[in-house]
C-alpha atoms as a PDB file:
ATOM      1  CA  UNK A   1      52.824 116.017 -25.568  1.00  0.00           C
ATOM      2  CA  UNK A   2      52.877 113.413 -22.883  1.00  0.00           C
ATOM      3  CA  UNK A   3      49.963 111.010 -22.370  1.00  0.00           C
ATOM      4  CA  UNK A   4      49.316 109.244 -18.897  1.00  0.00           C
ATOM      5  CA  UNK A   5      47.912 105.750 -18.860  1.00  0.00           C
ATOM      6  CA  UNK A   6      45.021 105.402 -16.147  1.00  0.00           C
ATOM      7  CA  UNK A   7      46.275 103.360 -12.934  1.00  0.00           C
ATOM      8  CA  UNK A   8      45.145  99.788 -13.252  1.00  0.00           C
ATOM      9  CA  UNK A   9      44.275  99.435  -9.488  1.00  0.00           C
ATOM     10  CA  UNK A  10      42.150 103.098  -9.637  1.00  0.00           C
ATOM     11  CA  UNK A  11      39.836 101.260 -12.302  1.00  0.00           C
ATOM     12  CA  UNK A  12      39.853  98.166 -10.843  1.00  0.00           C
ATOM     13  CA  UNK A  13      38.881  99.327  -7.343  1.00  0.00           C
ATOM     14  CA  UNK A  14      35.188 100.561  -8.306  1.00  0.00           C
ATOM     15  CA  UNK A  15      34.607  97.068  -9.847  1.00  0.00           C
ATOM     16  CA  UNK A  16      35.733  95.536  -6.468  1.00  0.00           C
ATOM     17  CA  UNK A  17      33.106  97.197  -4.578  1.00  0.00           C
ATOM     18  CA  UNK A  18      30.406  96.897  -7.038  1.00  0.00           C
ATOM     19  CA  UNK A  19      31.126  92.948  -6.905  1.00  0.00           C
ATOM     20  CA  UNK A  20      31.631  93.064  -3.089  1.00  0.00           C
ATOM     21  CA  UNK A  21      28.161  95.010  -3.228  1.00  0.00           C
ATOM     22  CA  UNK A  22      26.343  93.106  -5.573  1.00  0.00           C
ATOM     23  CA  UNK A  23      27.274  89.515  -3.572  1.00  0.00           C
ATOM     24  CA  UNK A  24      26.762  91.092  -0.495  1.00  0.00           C
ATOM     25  CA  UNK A  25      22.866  91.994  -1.681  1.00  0.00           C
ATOM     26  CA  UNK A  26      22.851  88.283  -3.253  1.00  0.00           C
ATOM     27  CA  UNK A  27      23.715  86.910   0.309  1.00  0.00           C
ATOM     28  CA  UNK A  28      21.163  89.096   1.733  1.00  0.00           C
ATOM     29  CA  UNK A  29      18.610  88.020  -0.494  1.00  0.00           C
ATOM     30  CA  UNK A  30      19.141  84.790   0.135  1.00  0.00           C
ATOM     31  CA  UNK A  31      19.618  84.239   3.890  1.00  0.00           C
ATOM     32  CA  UNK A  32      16.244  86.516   3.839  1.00  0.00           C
ATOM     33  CA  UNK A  33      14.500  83.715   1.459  1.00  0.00           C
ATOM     34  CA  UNK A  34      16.213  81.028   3.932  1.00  0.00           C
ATOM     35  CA  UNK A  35      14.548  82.961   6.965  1.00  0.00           C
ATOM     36  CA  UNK A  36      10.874  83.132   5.523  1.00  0.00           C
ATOM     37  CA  UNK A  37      10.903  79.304   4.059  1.00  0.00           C
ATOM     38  CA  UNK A  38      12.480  78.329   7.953  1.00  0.00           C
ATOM     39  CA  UNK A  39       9.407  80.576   9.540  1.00  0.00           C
ATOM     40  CA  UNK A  40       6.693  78.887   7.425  1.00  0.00           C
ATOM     41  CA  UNK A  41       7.738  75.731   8.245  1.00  0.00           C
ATOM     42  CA  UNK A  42       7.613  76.839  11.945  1.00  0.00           C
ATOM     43  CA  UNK A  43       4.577  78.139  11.902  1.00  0.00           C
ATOM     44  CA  UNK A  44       2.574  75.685   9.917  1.00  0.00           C
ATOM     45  CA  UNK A  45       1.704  73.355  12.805  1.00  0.00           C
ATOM     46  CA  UNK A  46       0.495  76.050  15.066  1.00  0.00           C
ATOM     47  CA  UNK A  47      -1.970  77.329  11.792  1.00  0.00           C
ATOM     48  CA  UNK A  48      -3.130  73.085  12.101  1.00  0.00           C
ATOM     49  CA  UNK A  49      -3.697  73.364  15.435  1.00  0.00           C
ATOM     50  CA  UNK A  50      -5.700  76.925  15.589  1.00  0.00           C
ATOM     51  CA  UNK A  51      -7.467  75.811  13.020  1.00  0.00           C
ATOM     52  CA  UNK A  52      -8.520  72.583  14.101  1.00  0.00           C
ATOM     53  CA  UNK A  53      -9.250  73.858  17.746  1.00  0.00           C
ATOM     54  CA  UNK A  54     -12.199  76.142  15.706  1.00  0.00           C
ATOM     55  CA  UNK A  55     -13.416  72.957  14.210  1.00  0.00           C
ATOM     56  CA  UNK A  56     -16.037  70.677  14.602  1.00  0.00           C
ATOM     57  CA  UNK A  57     -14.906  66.967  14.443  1.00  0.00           C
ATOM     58  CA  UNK A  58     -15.868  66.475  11.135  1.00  0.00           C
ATOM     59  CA  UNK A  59     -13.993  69.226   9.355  1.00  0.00           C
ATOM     60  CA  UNK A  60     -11.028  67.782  11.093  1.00  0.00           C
ATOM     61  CA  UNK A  61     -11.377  64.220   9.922  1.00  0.00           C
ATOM     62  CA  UNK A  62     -13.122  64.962   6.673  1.00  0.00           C
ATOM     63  CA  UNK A  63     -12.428  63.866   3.141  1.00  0.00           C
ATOM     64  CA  UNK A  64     -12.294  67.766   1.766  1.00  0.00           C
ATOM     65  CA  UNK A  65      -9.766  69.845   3.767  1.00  0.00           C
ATOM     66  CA  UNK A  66     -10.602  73.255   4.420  1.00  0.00           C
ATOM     67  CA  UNK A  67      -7.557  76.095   4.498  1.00  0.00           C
ATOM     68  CA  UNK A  68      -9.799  77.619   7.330  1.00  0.00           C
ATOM     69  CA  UNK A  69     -13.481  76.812   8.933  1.00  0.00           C
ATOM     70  CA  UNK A  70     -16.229  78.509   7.321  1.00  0.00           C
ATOM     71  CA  UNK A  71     -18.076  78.282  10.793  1.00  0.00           C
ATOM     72  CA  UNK A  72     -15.482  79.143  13.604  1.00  0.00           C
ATOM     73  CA  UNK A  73     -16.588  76.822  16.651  1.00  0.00           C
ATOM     74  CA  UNK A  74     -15.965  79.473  19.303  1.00  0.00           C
ATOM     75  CA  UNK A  75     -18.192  77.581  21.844  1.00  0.00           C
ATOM     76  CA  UNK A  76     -15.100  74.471  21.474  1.00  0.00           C
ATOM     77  CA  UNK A  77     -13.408  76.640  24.196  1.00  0.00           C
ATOM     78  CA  UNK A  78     -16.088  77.047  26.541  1.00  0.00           C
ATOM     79  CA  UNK A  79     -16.923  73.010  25.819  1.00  0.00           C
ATOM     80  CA  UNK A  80     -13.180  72.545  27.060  1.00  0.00           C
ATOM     81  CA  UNK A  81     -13.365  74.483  30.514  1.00  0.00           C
ATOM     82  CA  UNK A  82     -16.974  72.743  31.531  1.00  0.00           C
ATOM     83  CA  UNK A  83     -16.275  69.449  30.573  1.00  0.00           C
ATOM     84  CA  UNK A  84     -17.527  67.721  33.739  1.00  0.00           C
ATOM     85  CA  UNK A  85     -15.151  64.824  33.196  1.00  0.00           C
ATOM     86  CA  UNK A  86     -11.652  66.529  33.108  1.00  0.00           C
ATOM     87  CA  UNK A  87     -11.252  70.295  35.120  1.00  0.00           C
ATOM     88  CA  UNK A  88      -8.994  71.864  32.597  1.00  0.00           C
ATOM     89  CA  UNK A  89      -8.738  74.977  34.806  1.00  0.00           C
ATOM     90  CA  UNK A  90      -7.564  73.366  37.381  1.00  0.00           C
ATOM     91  CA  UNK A  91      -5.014  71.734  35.735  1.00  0.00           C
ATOM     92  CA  UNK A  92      -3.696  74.417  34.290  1.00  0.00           C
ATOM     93  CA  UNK A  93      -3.487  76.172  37.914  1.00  0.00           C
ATOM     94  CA  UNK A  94      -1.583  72.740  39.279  1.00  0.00           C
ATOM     95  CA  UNK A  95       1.185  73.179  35.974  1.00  0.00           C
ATOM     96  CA  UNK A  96       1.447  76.790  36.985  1.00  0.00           C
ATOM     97  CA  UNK A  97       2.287  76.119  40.644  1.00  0.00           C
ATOM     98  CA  UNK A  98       4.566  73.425  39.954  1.00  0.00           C
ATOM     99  CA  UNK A  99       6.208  74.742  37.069  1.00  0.00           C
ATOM    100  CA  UNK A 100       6.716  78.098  39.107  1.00  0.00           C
ATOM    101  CA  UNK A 101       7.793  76.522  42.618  1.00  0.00           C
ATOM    102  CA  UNK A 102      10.244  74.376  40.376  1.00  0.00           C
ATOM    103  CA  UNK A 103      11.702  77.281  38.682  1.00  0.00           C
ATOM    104  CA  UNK A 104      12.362  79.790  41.885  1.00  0.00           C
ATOM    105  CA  UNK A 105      13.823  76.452  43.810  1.00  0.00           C
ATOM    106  CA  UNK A 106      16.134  75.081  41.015  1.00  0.00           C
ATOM    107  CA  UNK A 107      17.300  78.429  40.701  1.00  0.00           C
ATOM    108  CA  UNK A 108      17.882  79.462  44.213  1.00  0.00           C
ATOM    109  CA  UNK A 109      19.312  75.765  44.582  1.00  0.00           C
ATOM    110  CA  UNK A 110      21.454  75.108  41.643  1.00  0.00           C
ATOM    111  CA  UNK A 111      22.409  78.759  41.646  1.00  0.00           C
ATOM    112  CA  UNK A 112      24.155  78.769  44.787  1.00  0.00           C
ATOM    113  CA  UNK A 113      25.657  75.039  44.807  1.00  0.00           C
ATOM    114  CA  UNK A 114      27.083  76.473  41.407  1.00  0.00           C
ATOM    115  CA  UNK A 115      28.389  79.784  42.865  1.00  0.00           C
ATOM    116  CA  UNK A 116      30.031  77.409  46.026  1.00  0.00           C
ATOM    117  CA  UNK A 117      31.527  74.663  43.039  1.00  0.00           C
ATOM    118  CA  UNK A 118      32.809  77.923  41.220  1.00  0.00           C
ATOM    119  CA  UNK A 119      34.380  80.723  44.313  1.00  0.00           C
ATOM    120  CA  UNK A 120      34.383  78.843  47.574  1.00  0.00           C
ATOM    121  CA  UNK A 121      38.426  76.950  48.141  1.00  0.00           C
ATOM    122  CA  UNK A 122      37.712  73.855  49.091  1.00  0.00           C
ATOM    123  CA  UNK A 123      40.079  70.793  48.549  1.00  0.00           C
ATOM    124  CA  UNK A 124      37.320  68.523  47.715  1.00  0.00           C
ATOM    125  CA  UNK A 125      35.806  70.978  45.246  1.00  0.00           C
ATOM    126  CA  UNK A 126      36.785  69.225  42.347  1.00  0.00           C
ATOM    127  CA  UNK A 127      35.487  65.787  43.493  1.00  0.00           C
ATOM    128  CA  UNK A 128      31.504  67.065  44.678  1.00  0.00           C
ATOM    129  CA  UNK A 129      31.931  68.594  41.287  1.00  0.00           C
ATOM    130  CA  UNK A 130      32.684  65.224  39.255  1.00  0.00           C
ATOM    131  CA  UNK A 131      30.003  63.706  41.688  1.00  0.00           C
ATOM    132  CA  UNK A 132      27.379  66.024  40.660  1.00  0.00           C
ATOM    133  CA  UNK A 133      28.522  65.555  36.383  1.00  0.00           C
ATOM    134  CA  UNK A 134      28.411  62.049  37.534  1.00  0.00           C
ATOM    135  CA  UNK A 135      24.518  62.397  38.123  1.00  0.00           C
ATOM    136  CA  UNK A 136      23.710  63.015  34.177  1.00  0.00           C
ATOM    137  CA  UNK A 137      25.002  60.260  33.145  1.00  0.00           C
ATOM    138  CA  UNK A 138      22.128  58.224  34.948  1.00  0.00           C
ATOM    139  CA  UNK A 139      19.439  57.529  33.787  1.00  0.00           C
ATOM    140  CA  UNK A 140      15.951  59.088  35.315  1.00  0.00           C
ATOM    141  CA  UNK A 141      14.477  55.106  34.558  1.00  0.00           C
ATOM    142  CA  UNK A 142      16.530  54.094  37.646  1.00  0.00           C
ATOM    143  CA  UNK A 143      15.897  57.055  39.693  1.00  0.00           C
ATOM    144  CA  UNK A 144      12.225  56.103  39.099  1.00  0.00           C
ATOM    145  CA  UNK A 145      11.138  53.704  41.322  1.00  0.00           C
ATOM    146  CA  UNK A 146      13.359  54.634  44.165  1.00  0.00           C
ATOM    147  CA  UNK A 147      11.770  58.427  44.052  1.00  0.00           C
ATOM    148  CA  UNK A 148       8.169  56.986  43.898  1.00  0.00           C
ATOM    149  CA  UNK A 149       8.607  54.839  46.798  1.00  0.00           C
ATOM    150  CA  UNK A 150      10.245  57.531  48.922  1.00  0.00           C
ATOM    151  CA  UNK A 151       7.462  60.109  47.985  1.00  0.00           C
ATOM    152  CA  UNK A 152       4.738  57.453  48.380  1.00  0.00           C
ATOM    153  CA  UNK A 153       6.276  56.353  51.769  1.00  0.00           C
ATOM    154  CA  UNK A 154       6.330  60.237  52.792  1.00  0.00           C
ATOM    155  CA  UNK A 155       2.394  60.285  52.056  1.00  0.00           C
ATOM    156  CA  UNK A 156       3.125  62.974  49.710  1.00  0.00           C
ATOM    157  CA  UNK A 157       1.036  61.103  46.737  1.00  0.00           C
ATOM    158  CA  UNK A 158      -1.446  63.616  45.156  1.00  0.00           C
ATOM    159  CA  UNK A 159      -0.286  66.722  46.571  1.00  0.00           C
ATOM    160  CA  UNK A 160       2.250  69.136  45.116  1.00  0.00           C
ATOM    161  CA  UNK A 161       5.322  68.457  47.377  1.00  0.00           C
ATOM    162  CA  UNK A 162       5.680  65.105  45.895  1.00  0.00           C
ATOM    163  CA  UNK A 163       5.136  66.360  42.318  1.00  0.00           C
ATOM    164  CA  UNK A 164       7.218  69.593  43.010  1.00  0.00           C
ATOM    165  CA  UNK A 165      10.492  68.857  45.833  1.00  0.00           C
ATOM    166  CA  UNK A 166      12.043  65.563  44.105  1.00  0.00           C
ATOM    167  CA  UNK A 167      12.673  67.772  40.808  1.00  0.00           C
ATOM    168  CA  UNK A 168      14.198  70.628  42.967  1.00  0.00           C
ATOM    169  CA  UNK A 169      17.814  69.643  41.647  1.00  0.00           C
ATOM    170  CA  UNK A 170      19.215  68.939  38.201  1.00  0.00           C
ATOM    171  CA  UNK A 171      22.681  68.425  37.552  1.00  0.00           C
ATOM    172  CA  UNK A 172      22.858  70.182  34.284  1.00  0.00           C
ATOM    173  CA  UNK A 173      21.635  73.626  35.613  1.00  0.00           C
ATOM    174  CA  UNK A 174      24.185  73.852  38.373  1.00  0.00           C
ATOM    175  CA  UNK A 175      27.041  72.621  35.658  1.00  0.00           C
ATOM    176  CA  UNK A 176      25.811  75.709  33.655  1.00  0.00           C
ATOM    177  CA  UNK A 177      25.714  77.765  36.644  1.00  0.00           C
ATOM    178  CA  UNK A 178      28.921  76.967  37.567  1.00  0.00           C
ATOM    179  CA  UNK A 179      30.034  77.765  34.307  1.00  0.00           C
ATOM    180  CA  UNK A 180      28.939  81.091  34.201  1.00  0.00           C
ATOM    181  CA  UNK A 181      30.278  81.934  37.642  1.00  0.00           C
ATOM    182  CA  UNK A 182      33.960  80.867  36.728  1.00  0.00           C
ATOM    183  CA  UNK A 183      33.758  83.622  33.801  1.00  0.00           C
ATOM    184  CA  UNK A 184      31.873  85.810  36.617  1.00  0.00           C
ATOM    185  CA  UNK A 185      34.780  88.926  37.297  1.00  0.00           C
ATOM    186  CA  UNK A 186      36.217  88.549  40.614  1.00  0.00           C
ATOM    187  CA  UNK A 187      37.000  92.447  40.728  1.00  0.00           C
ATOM    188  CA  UNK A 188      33.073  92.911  41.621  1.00  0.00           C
ATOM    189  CA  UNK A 189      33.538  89.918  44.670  1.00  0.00           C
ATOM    190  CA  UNK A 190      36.998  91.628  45.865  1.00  0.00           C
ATOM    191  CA  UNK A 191      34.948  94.630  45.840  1.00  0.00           C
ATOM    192  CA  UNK A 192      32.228  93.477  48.236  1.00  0.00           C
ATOM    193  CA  UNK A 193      34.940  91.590  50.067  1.00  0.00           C
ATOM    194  CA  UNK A 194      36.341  95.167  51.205  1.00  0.00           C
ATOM    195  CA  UNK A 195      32.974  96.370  52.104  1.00  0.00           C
ATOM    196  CA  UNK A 196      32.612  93.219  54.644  1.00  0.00           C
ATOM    197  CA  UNK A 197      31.104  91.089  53.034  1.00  0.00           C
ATOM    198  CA  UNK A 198      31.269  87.122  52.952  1.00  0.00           C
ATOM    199  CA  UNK A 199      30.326  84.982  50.312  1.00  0.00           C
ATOM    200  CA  UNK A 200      26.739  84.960  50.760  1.00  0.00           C
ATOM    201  CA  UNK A 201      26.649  89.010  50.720  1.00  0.00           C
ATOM    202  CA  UNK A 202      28.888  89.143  47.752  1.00  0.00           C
ATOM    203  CA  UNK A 203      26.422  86.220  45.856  1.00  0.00           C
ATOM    204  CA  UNK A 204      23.109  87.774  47.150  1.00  0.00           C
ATOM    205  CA  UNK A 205      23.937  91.522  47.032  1.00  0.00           C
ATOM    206  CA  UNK A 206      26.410  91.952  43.573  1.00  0.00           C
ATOM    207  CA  UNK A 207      26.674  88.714  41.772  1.00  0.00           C
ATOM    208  CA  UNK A 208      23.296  87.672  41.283  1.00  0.00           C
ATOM    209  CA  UNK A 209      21.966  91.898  40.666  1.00  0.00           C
ATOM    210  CA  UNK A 210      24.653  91.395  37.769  1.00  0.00           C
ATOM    211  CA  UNK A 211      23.676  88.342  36.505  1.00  0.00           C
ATOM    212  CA  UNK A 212      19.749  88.489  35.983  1.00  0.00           C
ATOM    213  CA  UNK A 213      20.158  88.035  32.629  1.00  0.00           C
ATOM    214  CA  UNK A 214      21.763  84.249  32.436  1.00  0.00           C
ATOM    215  CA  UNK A 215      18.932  83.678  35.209  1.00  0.00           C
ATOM    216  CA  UNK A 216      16.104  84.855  33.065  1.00  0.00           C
ATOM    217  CA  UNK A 217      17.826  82.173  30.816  1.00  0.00           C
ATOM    218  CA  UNK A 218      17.751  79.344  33.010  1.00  0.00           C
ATOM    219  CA  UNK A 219      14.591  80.202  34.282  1.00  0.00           C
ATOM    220  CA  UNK A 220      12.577  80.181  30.948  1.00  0.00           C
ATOM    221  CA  UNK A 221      14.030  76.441  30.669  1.00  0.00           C
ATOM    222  CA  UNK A 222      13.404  75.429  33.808  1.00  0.00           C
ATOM    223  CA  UNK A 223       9.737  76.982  33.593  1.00  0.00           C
ATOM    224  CA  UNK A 224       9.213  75.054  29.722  1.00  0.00           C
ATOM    225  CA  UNK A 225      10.520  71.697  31.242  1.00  0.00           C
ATOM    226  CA  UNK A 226       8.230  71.879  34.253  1.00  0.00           C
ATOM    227  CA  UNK A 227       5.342  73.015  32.507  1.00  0.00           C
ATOM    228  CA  UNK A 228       5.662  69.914  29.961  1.00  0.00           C
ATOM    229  CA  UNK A 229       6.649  67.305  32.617  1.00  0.00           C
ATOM    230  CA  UNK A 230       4.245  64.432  32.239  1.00  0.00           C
ATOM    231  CA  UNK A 231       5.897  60.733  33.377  1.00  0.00           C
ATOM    232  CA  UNK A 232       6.217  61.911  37.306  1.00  0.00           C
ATOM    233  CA  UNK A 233       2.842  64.222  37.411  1.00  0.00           C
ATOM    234  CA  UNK A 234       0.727  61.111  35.450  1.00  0.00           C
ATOM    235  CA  UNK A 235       2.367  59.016  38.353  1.00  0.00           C
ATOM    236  CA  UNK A 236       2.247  61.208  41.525  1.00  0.00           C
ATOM    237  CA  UNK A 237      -0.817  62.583  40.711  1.00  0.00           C
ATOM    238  CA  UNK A 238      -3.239  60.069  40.904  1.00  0.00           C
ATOM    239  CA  UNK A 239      -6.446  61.944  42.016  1.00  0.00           C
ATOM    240  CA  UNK A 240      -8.064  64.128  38.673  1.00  0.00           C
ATOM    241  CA  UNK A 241      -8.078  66.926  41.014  1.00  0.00           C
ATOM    242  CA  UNK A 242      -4.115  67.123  41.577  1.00  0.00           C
ATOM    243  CA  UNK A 243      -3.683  66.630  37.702  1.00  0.00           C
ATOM    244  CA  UNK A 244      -1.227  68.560  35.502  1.00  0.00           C
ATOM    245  CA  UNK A 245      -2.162  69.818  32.303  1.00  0.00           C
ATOM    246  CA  UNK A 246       0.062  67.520  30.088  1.00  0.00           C
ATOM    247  CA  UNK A 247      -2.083  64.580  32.402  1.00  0.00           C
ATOM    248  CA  UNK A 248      -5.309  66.192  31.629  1.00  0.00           C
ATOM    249  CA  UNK A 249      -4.297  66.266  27.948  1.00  0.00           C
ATOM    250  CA  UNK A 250      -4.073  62.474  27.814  1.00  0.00           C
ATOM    251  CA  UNK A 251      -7.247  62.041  29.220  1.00  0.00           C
ATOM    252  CA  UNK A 252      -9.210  63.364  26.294  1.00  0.00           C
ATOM    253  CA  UNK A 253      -7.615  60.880  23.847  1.00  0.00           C
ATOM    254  CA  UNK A 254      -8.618  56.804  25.234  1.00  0.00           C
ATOM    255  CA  UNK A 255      -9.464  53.228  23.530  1.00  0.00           C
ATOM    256  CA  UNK A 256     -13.026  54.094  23.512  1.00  0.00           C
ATOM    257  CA  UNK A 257     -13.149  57.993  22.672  1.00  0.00           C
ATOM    258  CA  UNK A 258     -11.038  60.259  20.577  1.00  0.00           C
ATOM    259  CA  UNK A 259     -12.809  64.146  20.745  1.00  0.00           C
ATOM    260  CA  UNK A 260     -10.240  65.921  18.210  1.00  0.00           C
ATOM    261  CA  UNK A 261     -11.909  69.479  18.764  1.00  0.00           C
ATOM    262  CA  UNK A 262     -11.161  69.134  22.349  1.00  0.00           C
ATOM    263  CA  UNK A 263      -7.929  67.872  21.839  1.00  0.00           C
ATOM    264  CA  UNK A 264      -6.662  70.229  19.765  1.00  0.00           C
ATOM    265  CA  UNK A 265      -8.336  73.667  21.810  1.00  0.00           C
ATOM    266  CA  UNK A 266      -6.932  71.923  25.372  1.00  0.00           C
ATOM    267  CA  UNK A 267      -3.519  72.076  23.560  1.00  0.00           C
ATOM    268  CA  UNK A 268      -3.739  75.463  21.995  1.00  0.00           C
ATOM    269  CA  UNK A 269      -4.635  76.768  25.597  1.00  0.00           C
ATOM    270  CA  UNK A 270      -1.942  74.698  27.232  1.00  0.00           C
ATOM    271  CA  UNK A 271       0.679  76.374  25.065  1.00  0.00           C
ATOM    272  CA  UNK A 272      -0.003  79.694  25.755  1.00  0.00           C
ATOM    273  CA  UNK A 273       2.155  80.919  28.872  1.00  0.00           C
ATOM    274  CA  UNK A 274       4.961  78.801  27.181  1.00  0.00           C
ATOM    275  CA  UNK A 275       4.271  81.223  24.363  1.00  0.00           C
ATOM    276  CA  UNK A 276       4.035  83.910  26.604  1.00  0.00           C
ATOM    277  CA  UNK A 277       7.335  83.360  28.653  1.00  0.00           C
ATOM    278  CA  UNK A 278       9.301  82.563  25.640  1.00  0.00           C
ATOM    279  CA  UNK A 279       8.423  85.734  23.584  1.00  0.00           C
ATOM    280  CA  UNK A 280       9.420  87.757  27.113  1.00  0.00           C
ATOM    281  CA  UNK A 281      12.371  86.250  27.711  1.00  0.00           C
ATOM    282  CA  UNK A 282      14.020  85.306  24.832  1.00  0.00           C
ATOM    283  CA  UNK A 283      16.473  87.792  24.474  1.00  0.00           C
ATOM    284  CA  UNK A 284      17.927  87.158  27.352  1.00  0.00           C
ATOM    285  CA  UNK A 285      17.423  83.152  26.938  1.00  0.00           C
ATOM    286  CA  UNK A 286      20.264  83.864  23.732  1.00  0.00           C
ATOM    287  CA  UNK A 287      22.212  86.063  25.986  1.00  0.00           C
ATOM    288  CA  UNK A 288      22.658  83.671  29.405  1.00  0.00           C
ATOM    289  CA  UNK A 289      22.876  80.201  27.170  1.00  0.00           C
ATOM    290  CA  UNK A 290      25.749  82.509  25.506  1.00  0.00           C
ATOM    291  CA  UNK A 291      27.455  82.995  28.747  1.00  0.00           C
ATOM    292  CA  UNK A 292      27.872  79.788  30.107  1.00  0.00           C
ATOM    293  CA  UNK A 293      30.920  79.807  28.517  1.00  0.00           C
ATOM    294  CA  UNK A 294      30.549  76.792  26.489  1.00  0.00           C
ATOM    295  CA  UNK A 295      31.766  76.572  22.762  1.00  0.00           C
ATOM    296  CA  UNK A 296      30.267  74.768  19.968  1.00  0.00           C
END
């Protein structure tokens, strides 16, 4: 009668995957317990600032904190729009038109000076490039001055070419832009190329269709950072009436006055469209930054 002795590596396999398993749930757990305690922390200061927006002045500076008002102050918003001394509406109009006009011209701008950097021959390619890299390594303190005393010289003080056509080109975006068009396949341009097309066919008609999703990328940030400026608008805009909404915010907090309520609801209101464009774009904000092609 012969016995057989089980195989060492059949017994030993089940174990394997029940460890493998049992880590893998650990991991799991954990990166889930990571997530929540990263989303709280997120999400605490816009609970402070909802809450103090629906709160009179004292619950904000009181001695006995409250997790929410007992007595919402729904009236603080309509207190914000017909505040005779600062025309929050209007503000918020003057941020939308700049931030937009900013977006659509750095775009059309950078977009195309990246697309020439990245497909048109040119011997001095390489050199306009270094020029334009060149340009983030100075400082906007030194461009200051100059800018202000062309636009001011141009009469364009309070209106919204001076606060929106010095801004129309950043050296960053068309670096990124560039970068995505070098990874951009050439088989598509070839293609139009056949069809008789030039270069401004092939960028207008199949690389930028095919690319709308690294432009929804750049656009978000180029819509956030022209939505916050505040240095040039506080500057250019002189007159209340051609105010931003990052000026108008300023104005509510002085040596003499400090209205919190106000404060806090003209802020809660000023972040909503950068809520709003980040939570429909952000997919593709992760997909173009991942497709500039740059690594780390």
């Amino acid at each position: 009668m012969t016995t057989t002795t089980p195989d060492i590596r059949e017994t030993a396999a089940p174990k394997a995957r029940r460890s493998r398993r049992r880590r893998g749930v650990m991991g799991n757990t954990g990166l889930s317990i990571a997530t929540g305690i990263a989303a709280f922390l997120f999400l605490v200061p816009f609970y402070i600032l909802i809450r103090n927006a629906l709160s009179t002045d004292t619950a904000i500076t009181g001695e006995h904190w409250e997790l929410f008002p007992t007595n919402i102050q729904w009236g603080n918003i309509t207190d914000l729009f017909d505040d005779p001394s600062v025309d929050f509406a209007q503000s918020m109009w003057n941020s939308l038109v700049v931030a937009v006009s900013m977006t659509v011209g750095i775009l059309l701008v950078c977009s195309l000076a990246g697309y020439a950097l990245a497909r048109i021959p040119y011997r001095h390619a390489n050199k306009i490039f270094y020029v334009v890299l060149g340009t983030l390594m100075v400082p906007s303190s030194v461009t200051f001055v100059p800018s202000f005393v062309l636009v001011s010289s141009l009469g364009w003080v309070d209106t919204y070419r001076g606060l929106i056509i010095p801004g129309l080109f950043s050296g960053f975006t068309c670096f990124l832009f560039r970068q995505y068009f070098l990874g951009f396949p050439k088989e598509l341009e070839e293609a139009a190329r056949v069809d008789g097309l030039g270069y401004w066919g092939a960028y207008w008609r199949v690389v930028v269709p095919n690319s709308l999703n690294f432009f929804a990328a750049m656009a978000t940030i180029t819509f956030i950072n022209g939505w916050n400026a505040f240095l040039w608008p506080l500057v250019i805009g002189q007159d209340p009436g051609s105010w931003t909404v990052q000026v108008a915010l300023s104005s509510y907090m002085t040596n003499q006055t400090v209205v919190f309520h106000t404060i806090f609801m003209a802020t809660a209101v000023s972040i909503l469209p950068l809520v709003f464009v980040f939570l429909f774009l952000q997919r593709w904000l992760v997909q173009g930054i991942a497709q500039t092609g740059i690594k780390g």
